[in-house]
Protein backbone atom coordinates (compact mmCIF):
# COMPACT_ATOMS: atom_id res chain seq x y z
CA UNK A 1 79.42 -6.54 -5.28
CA UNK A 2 76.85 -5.28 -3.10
CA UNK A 3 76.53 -2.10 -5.09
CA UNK A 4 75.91 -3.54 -8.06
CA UNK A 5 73.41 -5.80 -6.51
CA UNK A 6 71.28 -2.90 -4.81
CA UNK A 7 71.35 -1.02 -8.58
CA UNK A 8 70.01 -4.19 -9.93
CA UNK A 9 66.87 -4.31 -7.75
CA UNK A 10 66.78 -0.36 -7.75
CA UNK A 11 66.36 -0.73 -11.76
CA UNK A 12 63.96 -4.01 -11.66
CA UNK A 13 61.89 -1.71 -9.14
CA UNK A 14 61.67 1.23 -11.58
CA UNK A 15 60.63 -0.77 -14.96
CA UNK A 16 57.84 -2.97 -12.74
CA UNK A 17 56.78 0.78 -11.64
CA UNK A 18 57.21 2.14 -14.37
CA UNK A 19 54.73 -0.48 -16.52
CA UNK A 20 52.06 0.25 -13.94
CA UNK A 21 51.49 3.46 -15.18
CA UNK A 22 51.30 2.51 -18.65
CA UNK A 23 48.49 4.38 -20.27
CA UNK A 24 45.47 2.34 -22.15
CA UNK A 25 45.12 2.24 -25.64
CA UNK A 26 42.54 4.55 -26.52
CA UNK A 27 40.03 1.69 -28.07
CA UNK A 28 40.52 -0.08 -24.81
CA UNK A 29 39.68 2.73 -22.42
CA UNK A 30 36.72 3.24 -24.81
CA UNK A 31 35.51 -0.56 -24.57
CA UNK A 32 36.13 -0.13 -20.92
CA UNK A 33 34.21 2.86 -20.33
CA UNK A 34 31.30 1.31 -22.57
CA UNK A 35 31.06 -1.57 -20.36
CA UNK A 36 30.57 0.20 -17.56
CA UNK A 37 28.15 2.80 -18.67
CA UNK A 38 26.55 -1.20 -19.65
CA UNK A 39 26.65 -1.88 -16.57
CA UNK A 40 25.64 1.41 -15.06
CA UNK A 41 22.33 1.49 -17.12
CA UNK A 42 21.67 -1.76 -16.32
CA UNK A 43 21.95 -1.90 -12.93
CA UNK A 44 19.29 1.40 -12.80
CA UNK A 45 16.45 -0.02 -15.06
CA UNK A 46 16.90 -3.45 -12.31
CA UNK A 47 16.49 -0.94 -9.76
CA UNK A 48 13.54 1.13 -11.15
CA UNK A 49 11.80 -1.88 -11.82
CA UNK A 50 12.16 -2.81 -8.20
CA UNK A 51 11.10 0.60 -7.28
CA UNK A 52 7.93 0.35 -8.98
CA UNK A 53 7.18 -3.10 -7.86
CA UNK A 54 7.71 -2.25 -4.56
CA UNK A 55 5.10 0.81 -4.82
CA UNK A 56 2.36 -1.40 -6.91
CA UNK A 57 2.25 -3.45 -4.16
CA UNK A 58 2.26 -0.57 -1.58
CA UNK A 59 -0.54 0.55 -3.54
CA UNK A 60 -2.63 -2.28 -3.59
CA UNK A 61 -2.07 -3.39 0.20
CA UNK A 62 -3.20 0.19 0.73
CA UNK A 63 -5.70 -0.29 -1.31
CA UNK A 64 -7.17 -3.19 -0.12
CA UNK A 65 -6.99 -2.19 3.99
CA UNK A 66 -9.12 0.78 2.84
CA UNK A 67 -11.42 -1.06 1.07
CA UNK A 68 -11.94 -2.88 4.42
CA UNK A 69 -11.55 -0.03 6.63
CA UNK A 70 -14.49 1.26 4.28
CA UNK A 71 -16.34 -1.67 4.55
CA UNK A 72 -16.11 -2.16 8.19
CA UNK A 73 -16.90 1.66 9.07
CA UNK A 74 -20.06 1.14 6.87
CA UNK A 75 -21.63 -1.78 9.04
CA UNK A 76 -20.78 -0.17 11.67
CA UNK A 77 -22.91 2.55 10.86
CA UNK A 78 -25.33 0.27 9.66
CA UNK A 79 -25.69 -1.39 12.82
CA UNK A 80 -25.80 2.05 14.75
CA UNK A 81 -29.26 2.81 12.83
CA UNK A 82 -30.27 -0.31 13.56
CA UNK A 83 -30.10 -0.06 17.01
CA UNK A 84 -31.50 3.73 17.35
CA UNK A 85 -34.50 2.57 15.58
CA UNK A 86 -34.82 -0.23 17.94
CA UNK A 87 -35.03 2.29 20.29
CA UNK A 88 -37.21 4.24 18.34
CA UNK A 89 -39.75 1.75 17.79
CA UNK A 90 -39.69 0.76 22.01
CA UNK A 91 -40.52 4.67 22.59
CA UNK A 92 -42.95 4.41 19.53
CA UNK A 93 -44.21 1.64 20.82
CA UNK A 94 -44.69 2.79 24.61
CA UNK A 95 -46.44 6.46 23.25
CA UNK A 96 -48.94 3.92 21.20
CA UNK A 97 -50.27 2.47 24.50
CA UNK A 98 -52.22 5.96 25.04
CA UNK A 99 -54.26 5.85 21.85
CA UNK A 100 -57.47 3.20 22.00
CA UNK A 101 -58.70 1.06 19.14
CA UNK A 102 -57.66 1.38 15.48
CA UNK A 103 -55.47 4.44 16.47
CA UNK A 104 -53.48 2.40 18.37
CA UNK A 105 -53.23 -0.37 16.22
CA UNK A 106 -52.12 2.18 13.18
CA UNK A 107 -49.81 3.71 15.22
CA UNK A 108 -48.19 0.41 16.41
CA UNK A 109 -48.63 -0.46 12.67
CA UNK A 110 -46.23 2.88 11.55
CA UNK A 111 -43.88 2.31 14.53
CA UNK A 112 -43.51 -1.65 13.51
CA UNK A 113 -43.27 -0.55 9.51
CA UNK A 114 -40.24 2.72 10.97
CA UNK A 115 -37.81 -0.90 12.15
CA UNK A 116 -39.04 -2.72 8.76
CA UNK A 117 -37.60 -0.04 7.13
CA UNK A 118 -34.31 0.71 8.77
CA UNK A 119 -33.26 -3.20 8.71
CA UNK A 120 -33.87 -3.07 5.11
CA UNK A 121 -31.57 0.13 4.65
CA UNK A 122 -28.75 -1.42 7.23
CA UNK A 123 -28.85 -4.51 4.92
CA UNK A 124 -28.57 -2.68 1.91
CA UNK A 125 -25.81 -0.37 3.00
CA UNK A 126 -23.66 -3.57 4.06
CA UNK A 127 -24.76 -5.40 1.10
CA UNK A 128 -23.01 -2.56 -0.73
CA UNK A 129 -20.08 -2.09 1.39
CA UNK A 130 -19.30 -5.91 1.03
């Protein structure tokens, strides 16, 4: 009996095997392969929309610290004039003190007008950097 036993499994072995092999219809492997080019196609547009959201917003955080980079460098500068013609107007100022009368007090007058001016321009520039 034990034979006949073992060839019974053997043979229930060898049909279960040999169903897994079992080839696909062709409309099947067709749907199949449909689905997943679906899916495929799918599952790239999702990711090249994520791509490009990713780089808009790159772009504008890039964007934006330049803008303040920009705007930062340009008061700096700004406040670099202001200061040399500070110093200007002290030496200006200082030179003036060897002219008499209305010579003096025209050269004062230039040398007060020199700041005027470069206060106005350092507004301007950070006015426009702003």
């Amino acid at each position: 009996m034990r034979p006949s036993i073992w060839l019974t499994g053997m043979a229930i072995a060898l049909l279960a095997l040999g169903g897994c092999n079992k080839a696909q219809p062709p409309a099947e492997v067709q749907a199949d392969v449909s689905s997943a080019t679906n899916a495929a196609i799918a599952n790239n547009t999702q990711a090249g929309a994520n791509q490009a959201e990713v780089a808009a917003s790159v772009t504008k955080n890039f964007d934006s610290a330049a803008q303040t980079a920009d705007a930062k460098t340009a008061e700096a500068a700004a406040d670099v004039s202001v200061t040399q013609a500070e110093g200007n107007h002290k030496i200006a100022l200082a030179k003036c003190e060897s002219l008499a009368g209305d010579a003096q007090k025209a050269c004062k007058d230039d040398a007060d007008a020199a700041l005027i001016n470069a206060r106005a321009k350092a507004k301007a520039t950070k006015a426009d950097h702003s």
